[in-house]
N, C-alpha and C. Protein backbone atom coordinates (compact mmCIF):
# COMPACT_ATOMS: atom_id res chain seq x y z
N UNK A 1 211.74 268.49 26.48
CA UNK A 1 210.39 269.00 26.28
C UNK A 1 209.49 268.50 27.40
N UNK A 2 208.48 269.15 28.15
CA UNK A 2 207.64 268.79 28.92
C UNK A 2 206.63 268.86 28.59
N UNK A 3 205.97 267.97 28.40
CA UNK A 3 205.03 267.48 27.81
C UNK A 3 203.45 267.48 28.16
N UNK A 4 203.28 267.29 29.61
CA UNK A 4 202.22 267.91 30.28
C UNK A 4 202.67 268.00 31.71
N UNK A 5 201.77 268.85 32.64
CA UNK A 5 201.95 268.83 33.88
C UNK A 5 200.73 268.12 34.95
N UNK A 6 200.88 267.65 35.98
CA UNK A 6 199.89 267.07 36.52
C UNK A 6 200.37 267.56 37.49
N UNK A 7 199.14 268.58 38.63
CA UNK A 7 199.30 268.61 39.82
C UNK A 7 197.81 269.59 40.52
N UNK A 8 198.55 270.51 41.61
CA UNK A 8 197.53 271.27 41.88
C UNK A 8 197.34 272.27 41.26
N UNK A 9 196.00 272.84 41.21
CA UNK A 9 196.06 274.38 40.60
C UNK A 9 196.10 275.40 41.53
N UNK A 10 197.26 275.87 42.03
CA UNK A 10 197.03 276.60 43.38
C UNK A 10 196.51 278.26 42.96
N UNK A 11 196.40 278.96 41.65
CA UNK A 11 196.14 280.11 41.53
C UNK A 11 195.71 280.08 39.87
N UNK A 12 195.41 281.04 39.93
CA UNK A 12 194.37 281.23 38.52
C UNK A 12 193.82 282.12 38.27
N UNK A 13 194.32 282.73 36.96
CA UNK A 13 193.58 284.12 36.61
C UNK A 13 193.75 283.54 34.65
N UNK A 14 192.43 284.43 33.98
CA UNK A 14 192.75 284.41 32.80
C UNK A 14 193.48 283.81 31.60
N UNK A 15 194.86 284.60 31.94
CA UNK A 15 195.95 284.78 31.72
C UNK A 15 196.83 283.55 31.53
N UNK A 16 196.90 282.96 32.82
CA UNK A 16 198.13 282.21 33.45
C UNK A 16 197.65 281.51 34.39
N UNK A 17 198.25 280.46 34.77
CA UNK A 17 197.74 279.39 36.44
C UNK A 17 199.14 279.45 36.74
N UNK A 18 198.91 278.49 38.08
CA UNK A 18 200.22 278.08 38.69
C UNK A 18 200.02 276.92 39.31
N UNK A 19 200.35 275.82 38.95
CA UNK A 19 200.14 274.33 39.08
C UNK A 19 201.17 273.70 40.07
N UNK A 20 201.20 273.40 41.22
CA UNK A 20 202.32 272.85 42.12
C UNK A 20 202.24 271.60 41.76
N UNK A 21 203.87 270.65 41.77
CA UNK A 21 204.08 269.86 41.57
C UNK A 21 205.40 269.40 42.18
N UNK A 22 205.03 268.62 43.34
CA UNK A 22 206.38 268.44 44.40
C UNK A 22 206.57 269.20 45.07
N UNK A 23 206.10 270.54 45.07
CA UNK A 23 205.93 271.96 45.90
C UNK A 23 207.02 272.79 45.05
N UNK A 24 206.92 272.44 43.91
CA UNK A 24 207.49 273.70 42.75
C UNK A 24 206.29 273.99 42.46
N UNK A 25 206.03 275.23 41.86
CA UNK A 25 205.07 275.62 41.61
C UNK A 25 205.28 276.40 40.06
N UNK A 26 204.43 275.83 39.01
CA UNK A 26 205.34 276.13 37.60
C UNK A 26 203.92 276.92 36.97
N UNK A 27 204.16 278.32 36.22
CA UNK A 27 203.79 279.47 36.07
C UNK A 27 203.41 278.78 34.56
N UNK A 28 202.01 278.78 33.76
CA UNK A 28 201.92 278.14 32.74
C UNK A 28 200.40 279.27 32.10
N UNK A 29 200.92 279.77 30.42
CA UNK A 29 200.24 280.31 29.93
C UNK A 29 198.88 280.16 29.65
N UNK A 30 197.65 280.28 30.10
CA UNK A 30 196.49 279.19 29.09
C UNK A 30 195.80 280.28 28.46
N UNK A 31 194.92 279.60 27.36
CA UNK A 31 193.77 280.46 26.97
C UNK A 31 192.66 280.74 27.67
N UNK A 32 191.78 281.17 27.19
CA UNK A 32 190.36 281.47 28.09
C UNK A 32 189.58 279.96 27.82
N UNK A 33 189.59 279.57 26.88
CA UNK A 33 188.97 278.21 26.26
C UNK A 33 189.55 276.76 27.85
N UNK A 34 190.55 277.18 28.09
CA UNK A 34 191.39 276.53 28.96
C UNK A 34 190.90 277.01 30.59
N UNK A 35 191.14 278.17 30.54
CA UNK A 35 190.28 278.83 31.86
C UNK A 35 189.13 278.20 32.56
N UNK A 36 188.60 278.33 31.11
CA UNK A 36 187.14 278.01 31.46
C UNK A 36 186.76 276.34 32.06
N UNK A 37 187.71 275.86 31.86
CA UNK A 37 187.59 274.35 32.67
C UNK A 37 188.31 274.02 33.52
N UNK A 38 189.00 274.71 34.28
CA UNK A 38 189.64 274.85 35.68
C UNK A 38 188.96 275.01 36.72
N UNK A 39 188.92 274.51 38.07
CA UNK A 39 188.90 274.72 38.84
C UNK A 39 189.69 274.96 39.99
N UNK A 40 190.10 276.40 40.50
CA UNK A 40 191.07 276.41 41.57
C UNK A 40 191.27 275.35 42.74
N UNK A 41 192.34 274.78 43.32
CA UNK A 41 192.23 274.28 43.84
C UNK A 41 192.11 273.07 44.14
N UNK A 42 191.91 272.12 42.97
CA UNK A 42 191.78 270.85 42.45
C UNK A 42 193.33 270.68 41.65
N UNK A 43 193.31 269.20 41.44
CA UNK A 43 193.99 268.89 41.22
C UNK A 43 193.90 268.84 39.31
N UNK A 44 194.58 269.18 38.49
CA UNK A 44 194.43 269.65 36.70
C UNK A 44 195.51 268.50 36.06
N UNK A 45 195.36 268.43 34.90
CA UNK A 45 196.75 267.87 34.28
C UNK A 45 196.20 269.19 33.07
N UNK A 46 197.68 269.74 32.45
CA UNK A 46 198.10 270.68 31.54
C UNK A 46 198.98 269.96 30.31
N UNK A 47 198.41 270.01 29.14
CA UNK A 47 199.48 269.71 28.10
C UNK A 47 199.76 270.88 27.83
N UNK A 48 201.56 270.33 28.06
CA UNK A 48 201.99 272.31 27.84
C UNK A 48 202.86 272.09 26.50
N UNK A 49 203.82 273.30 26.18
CA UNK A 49 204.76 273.54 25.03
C UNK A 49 205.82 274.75 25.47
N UNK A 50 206.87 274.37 26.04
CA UNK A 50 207.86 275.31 26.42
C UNK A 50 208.55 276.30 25.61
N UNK A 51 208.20 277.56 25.24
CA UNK A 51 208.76 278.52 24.09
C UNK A 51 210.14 278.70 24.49
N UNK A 52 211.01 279.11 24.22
CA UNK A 52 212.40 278.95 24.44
C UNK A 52 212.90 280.22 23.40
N UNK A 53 212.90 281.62 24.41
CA UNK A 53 213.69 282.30 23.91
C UNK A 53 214.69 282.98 24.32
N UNK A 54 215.58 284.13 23.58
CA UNK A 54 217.02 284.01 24.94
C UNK A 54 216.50 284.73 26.20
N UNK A 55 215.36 285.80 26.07
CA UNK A 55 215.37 286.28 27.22
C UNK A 55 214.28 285.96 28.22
N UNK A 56 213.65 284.70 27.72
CA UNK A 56 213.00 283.93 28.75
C UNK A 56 212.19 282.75 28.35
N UNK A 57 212.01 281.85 29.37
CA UNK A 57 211.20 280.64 28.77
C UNK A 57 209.62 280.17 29.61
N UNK A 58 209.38 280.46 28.51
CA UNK A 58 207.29 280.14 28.49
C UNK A 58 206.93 278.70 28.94
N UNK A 59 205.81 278.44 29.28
CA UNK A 59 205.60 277.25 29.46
C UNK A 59 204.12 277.65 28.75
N UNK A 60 202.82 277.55 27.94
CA UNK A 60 201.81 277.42 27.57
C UNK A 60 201.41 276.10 28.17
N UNK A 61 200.24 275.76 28.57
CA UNK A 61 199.12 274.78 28.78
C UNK A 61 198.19 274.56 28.12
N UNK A 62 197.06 273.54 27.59
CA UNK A 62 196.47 273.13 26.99
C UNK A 62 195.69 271.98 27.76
N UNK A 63 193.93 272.63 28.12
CA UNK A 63 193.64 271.43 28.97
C UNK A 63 193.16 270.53 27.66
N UNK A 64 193.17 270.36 26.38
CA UNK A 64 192.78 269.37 25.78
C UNK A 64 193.89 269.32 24.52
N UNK A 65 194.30 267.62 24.48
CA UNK A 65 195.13 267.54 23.65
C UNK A 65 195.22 267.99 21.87
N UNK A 66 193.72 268.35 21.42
CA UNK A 66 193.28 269.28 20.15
C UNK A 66 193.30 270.36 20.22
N UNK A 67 193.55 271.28 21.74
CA UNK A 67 194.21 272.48 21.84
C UNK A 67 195.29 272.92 21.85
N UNK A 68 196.62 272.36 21.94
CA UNK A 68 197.98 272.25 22.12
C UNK A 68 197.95 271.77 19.96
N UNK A 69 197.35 270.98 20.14
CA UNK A 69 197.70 270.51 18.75
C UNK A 69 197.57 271.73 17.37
N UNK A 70 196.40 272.47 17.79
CA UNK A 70 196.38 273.39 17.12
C UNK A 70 196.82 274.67 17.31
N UNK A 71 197.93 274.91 18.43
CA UNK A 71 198.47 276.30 18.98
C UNK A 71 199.53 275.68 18.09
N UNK A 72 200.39 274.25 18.14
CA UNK A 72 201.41 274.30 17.53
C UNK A 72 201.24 274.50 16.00
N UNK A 73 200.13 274.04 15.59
CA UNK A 73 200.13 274.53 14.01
C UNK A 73 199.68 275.57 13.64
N UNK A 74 199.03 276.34 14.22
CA UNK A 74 199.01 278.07 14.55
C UNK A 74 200.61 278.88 14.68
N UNK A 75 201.23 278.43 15.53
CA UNK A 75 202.58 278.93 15.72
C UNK A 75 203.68 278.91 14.86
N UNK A 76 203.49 277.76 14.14
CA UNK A 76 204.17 276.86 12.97
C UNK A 76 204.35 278.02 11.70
N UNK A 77 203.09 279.19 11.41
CA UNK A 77 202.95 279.75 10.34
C UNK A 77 203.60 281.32 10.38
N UNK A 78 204.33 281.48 9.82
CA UNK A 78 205.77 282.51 9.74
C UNK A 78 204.93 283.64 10.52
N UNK A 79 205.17 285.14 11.84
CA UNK A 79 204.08 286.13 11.95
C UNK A 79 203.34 285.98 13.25
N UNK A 80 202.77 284.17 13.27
CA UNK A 80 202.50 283.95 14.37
C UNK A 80 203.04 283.79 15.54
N UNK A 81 203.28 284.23 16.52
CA UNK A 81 204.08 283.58 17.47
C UNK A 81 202.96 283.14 18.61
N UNK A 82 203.65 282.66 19.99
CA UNK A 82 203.13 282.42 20.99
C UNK A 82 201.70 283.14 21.70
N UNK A 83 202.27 284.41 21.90
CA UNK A 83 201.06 284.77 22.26
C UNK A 83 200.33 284.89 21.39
N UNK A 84 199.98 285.56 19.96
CA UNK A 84 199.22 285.42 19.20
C UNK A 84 198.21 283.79 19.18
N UNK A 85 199.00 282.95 18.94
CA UNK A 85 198.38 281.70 19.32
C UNK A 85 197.30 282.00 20.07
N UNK A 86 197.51 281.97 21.53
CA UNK A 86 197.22 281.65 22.43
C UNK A 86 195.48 283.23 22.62
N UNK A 87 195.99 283.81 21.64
CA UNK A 87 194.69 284.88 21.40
C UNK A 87 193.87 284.50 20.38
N UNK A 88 194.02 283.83 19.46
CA UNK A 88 193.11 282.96 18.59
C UNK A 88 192.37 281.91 19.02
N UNK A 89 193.02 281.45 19.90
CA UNK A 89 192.55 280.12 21.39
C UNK A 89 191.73 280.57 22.10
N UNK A 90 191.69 281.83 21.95
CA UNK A 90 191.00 282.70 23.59
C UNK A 90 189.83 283.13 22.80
N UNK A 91 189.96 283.36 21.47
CA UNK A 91 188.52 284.22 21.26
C UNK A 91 187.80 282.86 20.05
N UNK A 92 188.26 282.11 19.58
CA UNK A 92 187.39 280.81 19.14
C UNK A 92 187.78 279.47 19.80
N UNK A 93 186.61 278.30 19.79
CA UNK A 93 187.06 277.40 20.26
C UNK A 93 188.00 276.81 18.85
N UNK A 94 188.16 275.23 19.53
CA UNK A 94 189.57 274.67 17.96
C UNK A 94 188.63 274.48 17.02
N UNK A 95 187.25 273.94 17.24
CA UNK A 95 186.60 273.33 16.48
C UNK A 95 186.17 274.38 15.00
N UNK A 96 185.75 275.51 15.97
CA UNK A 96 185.50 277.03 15.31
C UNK A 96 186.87 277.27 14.46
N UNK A 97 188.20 276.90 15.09
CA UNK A 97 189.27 277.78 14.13
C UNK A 97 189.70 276.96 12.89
N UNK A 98 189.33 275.53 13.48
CA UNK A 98 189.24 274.28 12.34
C UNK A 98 188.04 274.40 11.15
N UNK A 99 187.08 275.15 11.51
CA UNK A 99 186.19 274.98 10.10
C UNK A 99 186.45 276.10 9.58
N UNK A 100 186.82 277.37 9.89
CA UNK A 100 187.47 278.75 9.33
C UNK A 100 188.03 278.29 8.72
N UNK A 101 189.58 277.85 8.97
CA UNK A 101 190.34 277.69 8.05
C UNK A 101 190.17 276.59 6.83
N UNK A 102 189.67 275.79 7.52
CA UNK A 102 189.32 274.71 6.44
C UNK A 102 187.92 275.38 5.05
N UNK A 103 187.15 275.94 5.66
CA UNK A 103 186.06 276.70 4.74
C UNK A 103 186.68 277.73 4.64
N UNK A 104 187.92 278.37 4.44
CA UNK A 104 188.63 279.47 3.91
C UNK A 104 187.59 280.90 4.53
N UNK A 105 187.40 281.04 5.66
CA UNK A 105 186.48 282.09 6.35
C UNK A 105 187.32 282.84 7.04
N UNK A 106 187.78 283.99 5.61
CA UNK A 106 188.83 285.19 6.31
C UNK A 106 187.81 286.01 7.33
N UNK A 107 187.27 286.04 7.10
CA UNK A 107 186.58 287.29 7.90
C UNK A 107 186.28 286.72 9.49
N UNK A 108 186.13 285.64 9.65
CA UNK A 108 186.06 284.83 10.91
C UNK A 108 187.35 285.14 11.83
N UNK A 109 188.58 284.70 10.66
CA UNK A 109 189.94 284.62 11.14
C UNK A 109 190.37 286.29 11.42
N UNK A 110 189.76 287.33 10.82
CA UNK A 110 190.32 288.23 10.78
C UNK A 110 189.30 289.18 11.69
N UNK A 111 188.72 288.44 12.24
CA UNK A 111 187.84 289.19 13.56
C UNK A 111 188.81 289.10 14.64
N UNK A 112 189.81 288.18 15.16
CA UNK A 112 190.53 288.38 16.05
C UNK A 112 191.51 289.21 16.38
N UNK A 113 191.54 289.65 17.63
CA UNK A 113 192.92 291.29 18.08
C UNK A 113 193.51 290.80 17.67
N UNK A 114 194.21 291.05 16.27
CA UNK A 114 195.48 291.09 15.90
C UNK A 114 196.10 290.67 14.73
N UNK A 115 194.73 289.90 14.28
CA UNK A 115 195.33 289.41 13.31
C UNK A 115 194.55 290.15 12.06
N UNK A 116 195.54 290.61 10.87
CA UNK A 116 195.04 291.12 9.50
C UNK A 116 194.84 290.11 8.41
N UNK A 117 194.28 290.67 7.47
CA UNK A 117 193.67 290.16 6.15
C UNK A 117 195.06 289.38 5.96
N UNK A 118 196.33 289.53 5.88
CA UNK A 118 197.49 288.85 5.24
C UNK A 118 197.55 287.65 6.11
N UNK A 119 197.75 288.04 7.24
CA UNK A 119 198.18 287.01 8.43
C UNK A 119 196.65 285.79 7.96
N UNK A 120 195.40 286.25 8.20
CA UNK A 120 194.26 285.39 8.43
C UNK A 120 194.36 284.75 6.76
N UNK A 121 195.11 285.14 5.70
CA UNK A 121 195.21 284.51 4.55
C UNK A 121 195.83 283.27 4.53
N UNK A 122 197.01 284.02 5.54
CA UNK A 122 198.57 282.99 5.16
C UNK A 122 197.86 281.81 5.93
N UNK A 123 197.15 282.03 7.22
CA UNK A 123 196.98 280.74 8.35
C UNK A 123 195.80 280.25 7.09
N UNK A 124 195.11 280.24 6.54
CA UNK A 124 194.44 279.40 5.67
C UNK A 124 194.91 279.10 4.38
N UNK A 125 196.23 279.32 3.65
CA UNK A 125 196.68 278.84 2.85
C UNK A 125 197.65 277.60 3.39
N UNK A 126 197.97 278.00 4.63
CA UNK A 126 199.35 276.77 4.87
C UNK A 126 198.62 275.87 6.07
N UNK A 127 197.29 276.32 6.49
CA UNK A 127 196.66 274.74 7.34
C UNK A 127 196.02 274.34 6.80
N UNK A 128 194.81 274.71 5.83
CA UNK A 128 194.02 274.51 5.33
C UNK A 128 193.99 273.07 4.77
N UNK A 129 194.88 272.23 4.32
CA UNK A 129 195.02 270.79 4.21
C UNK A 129 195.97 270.05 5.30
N UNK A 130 196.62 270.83 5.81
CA UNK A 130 196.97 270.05 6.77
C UNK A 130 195.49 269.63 7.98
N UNK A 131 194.67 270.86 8.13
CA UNK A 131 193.61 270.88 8.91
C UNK A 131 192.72 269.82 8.78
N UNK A 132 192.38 269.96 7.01
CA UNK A 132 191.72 268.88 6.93
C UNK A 132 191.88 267.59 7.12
N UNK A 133 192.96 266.83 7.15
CA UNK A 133 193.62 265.70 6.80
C UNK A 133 193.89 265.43 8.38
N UNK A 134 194.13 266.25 9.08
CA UNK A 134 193.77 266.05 11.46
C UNK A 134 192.21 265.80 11.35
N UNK A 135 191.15 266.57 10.72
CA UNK A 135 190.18 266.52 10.93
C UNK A 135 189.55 265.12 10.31
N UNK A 136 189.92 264.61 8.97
CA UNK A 136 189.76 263.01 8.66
C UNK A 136 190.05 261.81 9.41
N UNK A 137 191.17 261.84 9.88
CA UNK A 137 192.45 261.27 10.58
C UNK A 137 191.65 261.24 11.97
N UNK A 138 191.29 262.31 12.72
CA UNK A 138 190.51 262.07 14.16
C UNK A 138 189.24 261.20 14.11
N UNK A 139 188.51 261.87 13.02
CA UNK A 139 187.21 260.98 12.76
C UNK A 139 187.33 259.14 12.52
N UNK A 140 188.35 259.35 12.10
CA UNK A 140 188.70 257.55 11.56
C UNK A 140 189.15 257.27 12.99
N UNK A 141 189.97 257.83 13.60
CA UNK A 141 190.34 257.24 15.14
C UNK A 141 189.77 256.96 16.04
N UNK A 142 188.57 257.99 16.06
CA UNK A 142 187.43 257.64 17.07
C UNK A 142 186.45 256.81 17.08
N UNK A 143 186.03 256.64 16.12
CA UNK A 143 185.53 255.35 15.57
C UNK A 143 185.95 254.26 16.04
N UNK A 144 187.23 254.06 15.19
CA UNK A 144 188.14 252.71 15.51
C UNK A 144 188.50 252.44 16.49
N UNK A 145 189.21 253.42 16.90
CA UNK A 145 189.45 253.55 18.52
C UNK A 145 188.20 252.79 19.47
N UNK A 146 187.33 253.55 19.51
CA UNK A 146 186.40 253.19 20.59
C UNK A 146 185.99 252.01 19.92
N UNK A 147 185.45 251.16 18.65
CA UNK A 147 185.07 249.93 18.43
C UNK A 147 186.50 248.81 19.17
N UNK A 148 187.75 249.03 18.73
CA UNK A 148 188.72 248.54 19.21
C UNK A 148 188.75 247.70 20.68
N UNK A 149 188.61 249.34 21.17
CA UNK A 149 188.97 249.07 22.84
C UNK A 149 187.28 248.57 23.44
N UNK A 150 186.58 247.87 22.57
CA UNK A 150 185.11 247.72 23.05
C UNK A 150 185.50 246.24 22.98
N UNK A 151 185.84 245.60 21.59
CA UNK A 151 186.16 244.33 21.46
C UNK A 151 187.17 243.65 22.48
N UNK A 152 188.28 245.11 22.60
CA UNK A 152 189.67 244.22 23.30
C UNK A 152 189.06 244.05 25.13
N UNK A 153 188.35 244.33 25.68
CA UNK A 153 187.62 244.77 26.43
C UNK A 153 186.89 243.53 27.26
N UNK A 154 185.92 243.71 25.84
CA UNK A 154 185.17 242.37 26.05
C UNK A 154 186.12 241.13 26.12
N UNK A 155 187.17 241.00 25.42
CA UNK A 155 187.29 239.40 24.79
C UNK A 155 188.69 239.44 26.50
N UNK A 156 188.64 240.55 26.92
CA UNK A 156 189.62 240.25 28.32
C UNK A 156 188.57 239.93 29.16
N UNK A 157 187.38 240.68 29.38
CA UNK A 157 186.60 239.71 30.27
C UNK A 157 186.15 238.46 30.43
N UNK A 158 185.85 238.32 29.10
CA UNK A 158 185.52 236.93 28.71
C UNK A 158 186.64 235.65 29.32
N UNK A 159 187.72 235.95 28.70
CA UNK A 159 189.09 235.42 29.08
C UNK A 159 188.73 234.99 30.55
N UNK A 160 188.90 236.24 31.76
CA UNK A 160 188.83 236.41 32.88
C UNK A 160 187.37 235.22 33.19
N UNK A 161 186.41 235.26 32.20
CA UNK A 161 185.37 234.98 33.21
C UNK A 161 185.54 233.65 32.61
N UNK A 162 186.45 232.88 32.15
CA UNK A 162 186.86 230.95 31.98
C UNK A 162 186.70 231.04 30.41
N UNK A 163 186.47 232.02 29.66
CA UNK A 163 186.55 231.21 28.22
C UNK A 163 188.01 231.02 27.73
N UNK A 164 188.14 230.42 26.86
CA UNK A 164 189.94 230.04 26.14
C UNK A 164 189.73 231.49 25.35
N UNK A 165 190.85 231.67 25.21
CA UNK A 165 191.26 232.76 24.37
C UNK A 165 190.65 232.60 22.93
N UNK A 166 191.10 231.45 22.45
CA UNK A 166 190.85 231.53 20.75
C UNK A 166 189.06 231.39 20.82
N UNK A 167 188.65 230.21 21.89
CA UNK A 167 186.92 230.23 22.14
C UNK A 167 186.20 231.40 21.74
N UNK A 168 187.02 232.96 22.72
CA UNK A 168 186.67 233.89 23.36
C UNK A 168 186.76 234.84 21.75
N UNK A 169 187.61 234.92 20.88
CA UNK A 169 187.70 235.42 20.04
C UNK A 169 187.03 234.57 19.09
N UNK A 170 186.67 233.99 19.11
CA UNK A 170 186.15 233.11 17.92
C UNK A 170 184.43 233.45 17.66
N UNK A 171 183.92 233.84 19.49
CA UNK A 171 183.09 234.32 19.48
C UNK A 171 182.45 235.44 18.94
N UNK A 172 183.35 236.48 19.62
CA UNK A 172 183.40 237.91 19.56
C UNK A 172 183.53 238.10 17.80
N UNK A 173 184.66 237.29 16.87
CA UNK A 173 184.21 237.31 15.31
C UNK A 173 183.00 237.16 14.85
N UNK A 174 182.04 236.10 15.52
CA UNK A 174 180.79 235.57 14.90
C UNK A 174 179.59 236.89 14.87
N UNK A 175 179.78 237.95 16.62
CA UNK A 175 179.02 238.84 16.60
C UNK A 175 179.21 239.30 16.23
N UNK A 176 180.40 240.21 15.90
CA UNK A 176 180.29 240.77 14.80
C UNK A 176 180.15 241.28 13.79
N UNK A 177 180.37 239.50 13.18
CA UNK A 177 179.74 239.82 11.45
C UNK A 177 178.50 239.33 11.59
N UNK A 178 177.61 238.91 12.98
CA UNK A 178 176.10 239.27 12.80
C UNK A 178 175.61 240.41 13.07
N UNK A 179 176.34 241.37 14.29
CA UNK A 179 175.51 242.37 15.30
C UNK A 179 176.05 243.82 14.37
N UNK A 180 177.52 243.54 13.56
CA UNK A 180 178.30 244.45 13.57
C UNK A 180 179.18 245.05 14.52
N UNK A 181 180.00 246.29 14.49
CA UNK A 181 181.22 246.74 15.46
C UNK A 181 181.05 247.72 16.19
N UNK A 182 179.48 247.93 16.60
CA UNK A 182 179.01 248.95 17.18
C UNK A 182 178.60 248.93 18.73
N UNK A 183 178.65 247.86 18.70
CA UNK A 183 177.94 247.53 20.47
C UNK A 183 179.01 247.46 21.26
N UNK A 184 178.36 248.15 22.30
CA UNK A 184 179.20 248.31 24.24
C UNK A 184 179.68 247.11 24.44
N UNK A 185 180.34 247.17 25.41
CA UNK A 185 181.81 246.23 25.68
C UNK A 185 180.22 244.82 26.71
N UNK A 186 179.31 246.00 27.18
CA UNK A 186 178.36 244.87 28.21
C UNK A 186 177.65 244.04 27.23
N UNK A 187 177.17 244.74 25.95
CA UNK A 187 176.52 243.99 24.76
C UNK A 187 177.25 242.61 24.55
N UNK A 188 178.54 243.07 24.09
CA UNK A 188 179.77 242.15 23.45
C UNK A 188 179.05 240.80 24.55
N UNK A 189 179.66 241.33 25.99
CA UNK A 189 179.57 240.12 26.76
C UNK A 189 178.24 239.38 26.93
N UNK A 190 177.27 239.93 27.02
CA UNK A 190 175.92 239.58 27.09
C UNK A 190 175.67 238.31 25.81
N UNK A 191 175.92 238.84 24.60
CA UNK A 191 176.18 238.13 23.52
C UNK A 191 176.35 237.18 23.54
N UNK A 192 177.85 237.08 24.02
CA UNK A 192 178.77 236.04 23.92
C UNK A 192 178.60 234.71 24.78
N UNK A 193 178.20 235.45 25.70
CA UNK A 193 177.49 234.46 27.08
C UNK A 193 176.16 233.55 26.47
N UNK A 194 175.58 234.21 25.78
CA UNK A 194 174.35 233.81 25.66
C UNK A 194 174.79 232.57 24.66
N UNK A 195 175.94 232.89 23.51
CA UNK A 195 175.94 231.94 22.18
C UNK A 195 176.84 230.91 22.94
N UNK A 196 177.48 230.98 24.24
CA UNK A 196 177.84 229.27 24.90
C UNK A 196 177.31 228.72 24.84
């Protein structure tokens, strides 16, 4: 499986790019949502998904990893295939196809070329909790995530700038549970400096 591509974007239409890499040059499906943040000529990274059928093999792209994520669970639902995907991608963003389905909004889903009342049913009976439960799941990550890498951040500078490790964390606990888990990695340090 190839997983993403990183290189140049030497051509670009709509449709399709063509991304050189080593001076292969690999032919990759995108949406318009995807289009639209390209620039010819620069250098792109693509999260792709290789379709694999007998009489030929696809490569799709995805310039954001919540776009790939939701072509595969788009594709996942019996009816849909590849390109279809990749036309639901093109005429809403994810965020748009994530509250459709999750607020059960056939008529949203069933505005797109191609897809009918059955098809725009089935994709909101079989994502519709899976959707929700990516959409909980991201919110808790980003959060955490970014408080995480704010603390781990700080308490490496700190390190770096002569405190002991356990000092350095011992600190960073105290703000904490005074300042809370919300402040920038420069706060953290500012802080910490100050309570030496």
């Amino acid at each position: 499986m190839i997983a993403y591509i990183d290189g140049k974007l030497t051509y670009k239409d709509p449709t399709y790019v063509i991304i050189e890499v080593g001076g292969i040059g690999y032919q990759i499906k995108i949406s318009l949502n995807t289009y639209a943040g390209l620039v010819e000529g620069e250098r792109c990274k693509l999260f792709t998904f290789l379709h694999i059928k007998e009489d030929a093999h696809t490569l799709y792209g995805f310039s954001e990893l919540a776009e790939k994520n939701i072509f595969l669970h788009l594709i996942s639902i019996s009816g849909v295939g590849p390109n279809t995907g990749l036309m639901i991608l093109s005429s809403l963003s994810v965020a748009e196809i994530q509250q459709a389905i999750v607020r059960e909004d056939v008529r949203t889903i069933q505005r797109i070329k191609g897809i009918g009342a059955k098809t725009a049913q089935r994709l909101i009976l079989e994502l519709k909790d899976k959707l929700k439960k990516d959409v909980l799941v991201d919110q808790v990550n980003v959060s955490a995530a970014s408080h995480n890498t704010n603390q781990n951040e700080a308490l490496s500078a700190l390190i770096t700038l002569g405190f002991a490790r356990t000092v350095a964390e011992k600190t960073l606990d105290a703000i904490i549970k005074r300042e809370g888990s919300h402040l920038t990695v420069e706060e953290y340090i500012k802080l910490a400096l100050k309570s030496s």
